[in-house]
Protein backbone atom coordinates (compact mmCIF):
# COMPACT_ATOMS: atom_id res chain seq x y z
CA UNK A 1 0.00 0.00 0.00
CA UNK A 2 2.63 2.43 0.69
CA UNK A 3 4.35 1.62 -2.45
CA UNK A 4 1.38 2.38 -4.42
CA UNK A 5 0.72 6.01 -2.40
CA UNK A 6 4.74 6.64 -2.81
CA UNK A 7 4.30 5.81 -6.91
CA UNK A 8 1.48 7.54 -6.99
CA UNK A 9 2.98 10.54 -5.51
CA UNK A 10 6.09 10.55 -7.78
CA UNK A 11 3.85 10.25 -10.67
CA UNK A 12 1.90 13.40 -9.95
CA UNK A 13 5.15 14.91 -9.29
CA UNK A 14 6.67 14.20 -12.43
CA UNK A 15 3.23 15.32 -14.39
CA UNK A 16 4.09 18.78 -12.37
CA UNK A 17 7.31 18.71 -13.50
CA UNK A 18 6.42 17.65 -17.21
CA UNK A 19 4.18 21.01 -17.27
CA UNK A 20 7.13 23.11 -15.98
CA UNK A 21 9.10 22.28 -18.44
CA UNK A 22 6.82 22.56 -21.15
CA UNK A 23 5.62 25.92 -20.05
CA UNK A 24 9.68 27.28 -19.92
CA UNK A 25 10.16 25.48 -23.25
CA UNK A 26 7.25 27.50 -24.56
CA UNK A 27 8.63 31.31 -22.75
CA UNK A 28 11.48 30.91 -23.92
CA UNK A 29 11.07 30.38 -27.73
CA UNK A 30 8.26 33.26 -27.48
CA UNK A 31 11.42 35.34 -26.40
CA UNK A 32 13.53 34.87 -29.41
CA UNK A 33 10.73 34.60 -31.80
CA UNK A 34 8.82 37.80 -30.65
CA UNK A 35 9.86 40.85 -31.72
CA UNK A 36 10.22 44.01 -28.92
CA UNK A 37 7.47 46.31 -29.86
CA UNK A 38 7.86 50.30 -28.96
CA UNK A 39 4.95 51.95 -27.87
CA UNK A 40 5.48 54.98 -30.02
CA UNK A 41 2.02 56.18 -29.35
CA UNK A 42 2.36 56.87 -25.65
CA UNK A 43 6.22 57.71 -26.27
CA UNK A 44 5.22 60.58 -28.72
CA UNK A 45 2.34 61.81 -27.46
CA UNK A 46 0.15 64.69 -28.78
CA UNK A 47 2.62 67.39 -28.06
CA UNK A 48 1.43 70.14 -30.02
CA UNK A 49 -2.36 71.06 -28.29
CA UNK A 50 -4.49 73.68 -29.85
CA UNK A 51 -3.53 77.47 -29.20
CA UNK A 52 0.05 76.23 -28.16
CA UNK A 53 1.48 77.21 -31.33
CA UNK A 54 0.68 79.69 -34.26
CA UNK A 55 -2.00 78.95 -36.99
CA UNK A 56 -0.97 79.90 -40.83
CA UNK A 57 -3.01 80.25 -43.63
CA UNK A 58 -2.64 80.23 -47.22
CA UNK A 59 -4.61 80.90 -50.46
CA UNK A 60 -5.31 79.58 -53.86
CA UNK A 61 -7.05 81.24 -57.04
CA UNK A 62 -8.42 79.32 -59.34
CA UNK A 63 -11.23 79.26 -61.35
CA UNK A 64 -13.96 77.38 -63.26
CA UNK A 65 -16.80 78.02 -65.89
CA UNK A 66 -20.13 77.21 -65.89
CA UNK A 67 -22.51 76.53 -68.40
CA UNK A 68 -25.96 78.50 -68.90
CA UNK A 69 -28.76 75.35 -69.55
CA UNK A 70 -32.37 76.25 -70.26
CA UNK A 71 -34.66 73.05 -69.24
CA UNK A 72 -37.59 72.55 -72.74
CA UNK A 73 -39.51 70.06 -71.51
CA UNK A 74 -37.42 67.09 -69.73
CA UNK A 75 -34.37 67.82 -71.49
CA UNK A 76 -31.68 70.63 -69.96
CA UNK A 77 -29.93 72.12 -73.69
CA UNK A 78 -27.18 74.65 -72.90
CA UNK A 79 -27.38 77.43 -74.14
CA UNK A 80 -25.15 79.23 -77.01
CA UNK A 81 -22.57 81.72 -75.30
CA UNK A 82 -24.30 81.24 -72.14
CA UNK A 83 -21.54 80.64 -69.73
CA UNK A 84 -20.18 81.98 -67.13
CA UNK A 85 -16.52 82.40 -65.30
CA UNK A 86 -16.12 82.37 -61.81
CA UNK A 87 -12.77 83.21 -59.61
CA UNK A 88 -12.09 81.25 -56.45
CA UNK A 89 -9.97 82.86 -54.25
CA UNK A 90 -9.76 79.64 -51.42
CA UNK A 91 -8.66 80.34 -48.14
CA UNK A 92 -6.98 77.12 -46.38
CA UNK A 93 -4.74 75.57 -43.55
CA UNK A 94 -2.29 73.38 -44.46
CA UNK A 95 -0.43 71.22 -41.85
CA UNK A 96 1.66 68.32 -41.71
CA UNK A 97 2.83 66.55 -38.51
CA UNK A 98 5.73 64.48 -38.33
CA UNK A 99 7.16 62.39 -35.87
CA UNK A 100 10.95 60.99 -35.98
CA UNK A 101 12.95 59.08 -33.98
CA UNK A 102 17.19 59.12 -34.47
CA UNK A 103 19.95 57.68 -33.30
CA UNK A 104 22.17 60.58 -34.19
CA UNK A 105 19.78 63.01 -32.46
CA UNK A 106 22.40 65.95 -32.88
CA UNK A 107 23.23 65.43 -36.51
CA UNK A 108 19.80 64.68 -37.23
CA UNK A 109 18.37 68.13 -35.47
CA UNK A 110 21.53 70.51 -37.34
CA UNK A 111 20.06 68.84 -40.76
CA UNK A 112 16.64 69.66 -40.05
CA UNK A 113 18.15 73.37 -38.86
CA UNK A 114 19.97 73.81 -42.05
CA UNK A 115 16.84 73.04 -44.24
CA UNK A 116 14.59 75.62 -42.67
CA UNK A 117 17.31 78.27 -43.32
CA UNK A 118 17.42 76.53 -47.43
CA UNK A 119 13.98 76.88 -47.57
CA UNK A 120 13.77 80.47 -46.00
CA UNK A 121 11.72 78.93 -43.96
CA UNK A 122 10.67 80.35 -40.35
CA UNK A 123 11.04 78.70 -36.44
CA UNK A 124 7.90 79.91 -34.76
CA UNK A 125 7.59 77.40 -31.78
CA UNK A 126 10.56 75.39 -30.77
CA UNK A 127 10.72 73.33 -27.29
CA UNK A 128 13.85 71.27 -26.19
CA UNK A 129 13.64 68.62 -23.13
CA UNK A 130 15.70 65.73 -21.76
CA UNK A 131 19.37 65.62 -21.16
CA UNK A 132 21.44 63.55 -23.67
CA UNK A 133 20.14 59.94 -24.66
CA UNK A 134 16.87 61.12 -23.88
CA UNK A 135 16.49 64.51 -25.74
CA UNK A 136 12.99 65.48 -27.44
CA UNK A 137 13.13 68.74 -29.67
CA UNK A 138 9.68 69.91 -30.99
CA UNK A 139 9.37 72.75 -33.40
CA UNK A 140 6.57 74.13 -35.54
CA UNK A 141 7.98 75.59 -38.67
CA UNK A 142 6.32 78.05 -41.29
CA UNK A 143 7.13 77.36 -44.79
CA UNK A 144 5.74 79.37 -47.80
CA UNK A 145 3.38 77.37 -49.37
CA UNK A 146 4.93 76.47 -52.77
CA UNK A 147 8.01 74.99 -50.91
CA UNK A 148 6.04 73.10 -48.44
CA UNK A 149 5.52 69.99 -50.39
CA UNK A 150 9.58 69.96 -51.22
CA UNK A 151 10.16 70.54 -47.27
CA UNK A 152 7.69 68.23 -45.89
CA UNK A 153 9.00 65.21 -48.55
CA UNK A 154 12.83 66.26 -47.76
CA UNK A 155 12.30 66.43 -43.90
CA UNK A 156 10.70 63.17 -44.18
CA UNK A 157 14.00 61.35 -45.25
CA UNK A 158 15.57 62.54 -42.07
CA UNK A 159 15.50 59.83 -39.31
CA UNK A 160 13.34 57.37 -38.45
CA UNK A 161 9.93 58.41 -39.47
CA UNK A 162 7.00 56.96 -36.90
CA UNK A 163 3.97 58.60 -38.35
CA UNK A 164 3.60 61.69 -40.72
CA UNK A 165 0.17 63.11 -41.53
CA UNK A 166 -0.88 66.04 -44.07
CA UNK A 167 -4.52 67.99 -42.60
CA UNK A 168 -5.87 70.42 -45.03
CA UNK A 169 -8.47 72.45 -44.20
CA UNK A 170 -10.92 74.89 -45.88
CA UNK A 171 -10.88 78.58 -44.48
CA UNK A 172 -12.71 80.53 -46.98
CA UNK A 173 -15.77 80.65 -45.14
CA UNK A 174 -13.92 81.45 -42.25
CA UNK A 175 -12.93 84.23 -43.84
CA UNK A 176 -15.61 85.60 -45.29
CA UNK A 177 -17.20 85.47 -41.98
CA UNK A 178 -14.25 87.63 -40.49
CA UNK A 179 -14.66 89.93 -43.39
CA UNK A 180 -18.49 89.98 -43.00
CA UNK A 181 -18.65 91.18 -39.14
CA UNK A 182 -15.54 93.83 -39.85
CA UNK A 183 -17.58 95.86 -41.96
CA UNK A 184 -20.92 95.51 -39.71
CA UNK A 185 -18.64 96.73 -37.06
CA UNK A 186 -17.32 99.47 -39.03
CA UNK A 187 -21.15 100.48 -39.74
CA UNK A 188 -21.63 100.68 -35.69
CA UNK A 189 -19.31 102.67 -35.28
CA UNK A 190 -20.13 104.92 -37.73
CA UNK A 191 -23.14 105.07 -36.51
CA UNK A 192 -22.30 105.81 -32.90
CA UNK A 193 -19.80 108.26 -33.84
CA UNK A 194 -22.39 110.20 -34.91
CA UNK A 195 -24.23 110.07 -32.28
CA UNK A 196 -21.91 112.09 -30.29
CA UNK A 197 -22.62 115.56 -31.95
CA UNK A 198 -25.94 115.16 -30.49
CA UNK A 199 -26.70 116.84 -27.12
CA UNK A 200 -27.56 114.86 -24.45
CA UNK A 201 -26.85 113.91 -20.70
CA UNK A 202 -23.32 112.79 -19.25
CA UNK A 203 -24.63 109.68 -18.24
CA UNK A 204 -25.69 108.89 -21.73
CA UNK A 205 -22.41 110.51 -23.50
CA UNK A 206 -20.58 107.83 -20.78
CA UNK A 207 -22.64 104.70 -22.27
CA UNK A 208 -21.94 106.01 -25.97
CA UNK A 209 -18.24 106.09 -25.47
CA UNK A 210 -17.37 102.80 -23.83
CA UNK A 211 -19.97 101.41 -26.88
CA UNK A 212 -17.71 103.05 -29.46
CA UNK A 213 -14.52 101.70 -27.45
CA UNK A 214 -15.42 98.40 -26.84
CA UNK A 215 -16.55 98.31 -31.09
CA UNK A 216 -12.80 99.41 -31.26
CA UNK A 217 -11.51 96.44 -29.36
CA UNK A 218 -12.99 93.94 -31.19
CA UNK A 219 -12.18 96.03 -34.60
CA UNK A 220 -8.45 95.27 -33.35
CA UNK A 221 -9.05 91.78 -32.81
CA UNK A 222 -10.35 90.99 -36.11
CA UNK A 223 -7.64 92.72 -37.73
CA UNK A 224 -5.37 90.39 -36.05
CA UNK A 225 -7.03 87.58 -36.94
CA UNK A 226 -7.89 89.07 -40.59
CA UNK A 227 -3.98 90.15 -40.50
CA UNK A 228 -3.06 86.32 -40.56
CA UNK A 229 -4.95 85.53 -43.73
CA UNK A 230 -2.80 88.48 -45.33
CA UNK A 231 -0.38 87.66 -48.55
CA UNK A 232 2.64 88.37 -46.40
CA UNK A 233 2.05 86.52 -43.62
CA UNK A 234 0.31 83.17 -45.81
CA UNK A 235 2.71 80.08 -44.19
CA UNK A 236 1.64 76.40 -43.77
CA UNK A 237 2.49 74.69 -41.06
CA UNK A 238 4.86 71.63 -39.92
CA UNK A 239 5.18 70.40 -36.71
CA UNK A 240 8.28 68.50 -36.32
CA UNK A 241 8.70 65.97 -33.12
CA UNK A 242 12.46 64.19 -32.75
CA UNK A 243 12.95 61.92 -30.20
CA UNK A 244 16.84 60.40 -29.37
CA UNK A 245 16.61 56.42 -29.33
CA UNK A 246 19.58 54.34 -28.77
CA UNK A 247 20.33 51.19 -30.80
CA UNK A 248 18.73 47.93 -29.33
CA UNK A 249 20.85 46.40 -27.50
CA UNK A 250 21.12 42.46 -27.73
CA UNK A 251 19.63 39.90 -25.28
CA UNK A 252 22.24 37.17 -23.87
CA UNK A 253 21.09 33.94 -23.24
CA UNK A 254 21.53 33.69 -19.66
CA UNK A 255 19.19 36.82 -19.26
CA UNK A 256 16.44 35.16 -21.13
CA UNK A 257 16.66 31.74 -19.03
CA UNK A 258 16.36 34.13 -16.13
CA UNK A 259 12.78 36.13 -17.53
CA UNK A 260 11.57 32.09 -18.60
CA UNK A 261 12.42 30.87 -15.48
CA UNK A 262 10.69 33.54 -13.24
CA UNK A 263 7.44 33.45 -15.73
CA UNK A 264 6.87 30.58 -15.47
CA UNK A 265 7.09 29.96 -12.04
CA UNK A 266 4.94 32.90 -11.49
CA UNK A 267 2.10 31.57 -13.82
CA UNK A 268 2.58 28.00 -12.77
CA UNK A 269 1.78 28.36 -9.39
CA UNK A 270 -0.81 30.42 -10.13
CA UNK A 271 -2.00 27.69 -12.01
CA UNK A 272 -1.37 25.31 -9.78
CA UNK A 273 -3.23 27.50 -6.71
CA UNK A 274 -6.35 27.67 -8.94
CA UNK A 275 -6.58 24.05 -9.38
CA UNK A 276 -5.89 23.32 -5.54
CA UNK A 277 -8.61 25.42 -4.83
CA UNK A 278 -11.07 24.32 -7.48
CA UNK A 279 -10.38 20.98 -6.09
CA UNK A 280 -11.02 21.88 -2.23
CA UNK A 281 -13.60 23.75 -3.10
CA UNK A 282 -15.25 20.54 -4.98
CA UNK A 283 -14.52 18.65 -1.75
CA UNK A 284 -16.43 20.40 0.32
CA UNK A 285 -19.28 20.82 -1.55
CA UNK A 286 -19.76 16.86 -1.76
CA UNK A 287 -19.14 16.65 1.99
CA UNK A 288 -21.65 19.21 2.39
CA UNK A 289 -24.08 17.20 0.23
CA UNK A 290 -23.20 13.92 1.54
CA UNK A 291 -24.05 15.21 5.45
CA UNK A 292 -27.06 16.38 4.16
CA UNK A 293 -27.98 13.08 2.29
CA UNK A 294 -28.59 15.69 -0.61
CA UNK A 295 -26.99 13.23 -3.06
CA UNK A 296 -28.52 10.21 -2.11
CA UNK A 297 -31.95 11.31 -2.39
CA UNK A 298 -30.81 12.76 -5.98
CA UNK A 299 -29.32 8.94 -6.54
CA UNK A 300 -32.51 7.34 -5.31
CA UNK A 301 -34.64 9.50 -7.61
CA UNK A 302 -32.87 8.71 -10.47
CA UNK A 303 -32.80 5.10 -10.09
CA UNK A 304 -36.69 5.06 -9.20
């Protein structure tokens, strides 16, 4: 009897065993056939938030002609010499965004310097963070729009590109919006500035002139904001994100034994603890049955 209970025992200790080894077998060939993924989404971020840096704008003309039709029954005809042309002047943002990771973060970041300055291109947000093997520089560069394709394809060569994206965006109605309340403004004022020949009391003259000021105020701010649709000032925009990375360095074997060897023993006894207490648990709920002649009855029932 006690040599069955002792076989017995080495036999469910060699079944343990069996698993263990299976289990390492299995972590360590997932080691040196899976491949070390960066998280480049968390690493990057969303740096650039809205109002943080400088909106450009840029314009287009073109145009387009349109043909008169007169409808003679259910048949549109168009018309002889009945057409007309129409000039677009569009109003847009252009931006690209592009994020780069280098191993020569220095030489990388003078190259990217000495483009803006062949483009005649302009800096206007630059931020510079970490201390050397983990350095970040983010800029947001304003390039004239018909060199803004060549700069955003060159830049894109520089580095390890992670993700680059090109947003344009309609304006024009923007614009014409911006346009539109400048001259209703202009009529208030006009308006109220006449006013103020009239006679009337102080109280009254006091009202009329913080009116006429506070039309002045926002006059100023639409200027600004009409000021950045101006031909001078039309950019489009790149924000440029490089972030130093150093080389991957290898994995020896001995250090991979190690990670197998401790997950695996962390998920085995897990394992292991779950099926202890699956099986206690199962235990005690036929000793609870059994005391209360529960599964008897249910035997007797099903043999009747």
């Amino acid at each position: 009897m006690k040599i069955n209970i002792k076989g017995k025992i080495w036999r469910i200790t060699f079944a343990f065993l069996i698993g263990f080894a299976v289990l390492f077998v299995f972590r360590l060939i997932y080691g040196y056939t899976s491949k070390f993924k960066e998280r480049d989404h968390e690493y990057f971020g969303s740096f650039f938030d809205d109002g943080m840096t400088k909106r450009n704008y840029a314009s287009s003309k073109y145009g387009y002609t349109k043909s008169h039709v007169e409808v003679a029954g259910d048949v549109a005809v168009a018309t002889e010499g009945g057409a007309t042309h129409y000039d677009i002047d569009q109003k847009y943002e252009k931006t690209s965004e592009v994020k780069a990771k280098s191993e020569n973060f220095g030489k990388d970041k003078k190259t990217i310097l000495d483009t803006i300055k062949q483009y005649n291109a302009i800096i206007q947000y630059e931020n510079n963070a970490g201390s050397k093997g983990n350095r970040e520089w983010h800029v947001s560069i304003g390039v004239q729009p018909d060199k803004f394709d060549a700069f955003d394809h060159f830049i894109r060569k520089i580095g390890m590109v992670r993700s680059a994206e090109v947003t344009k965006v309609d304006k024009t109605n923007e614009f014409n919006k911006l346009n539109a309340k400048k001259v209703s403004l202009e009529k208030i004022r006009t308006s109220l500035l006449e006013l103020t020949g009239r006679q009337g009391q102080i109280d009254e003259f006091i009202n009329l002139q913080n009116r006429i000021l506070e039309i002045e105020s926002q006059l100023q701010d639409l200027g600004v904001q009409l000021g950045d649709f101006d031909e001078e000032n039309e950019f489009c925009t790149v924000r440029y994100s490089l972030i130093e990375g150093r080389p991957p360095v290898p994995i020896s074997f001995m250090h991979r034994l190690k990670v197998a060897f401790e997950w695996t023993v962390k998920f085995y006894l897990q394992f292991i603890l779950i099926v202890v207490l699956c099986t206690f648990s199962a235990f005690f709920i036929l000793l609870i049955f059994d005391k209360l002649k529960i599964l008897s009855n249910v035997i007797k029932k099903l043999n009747e």
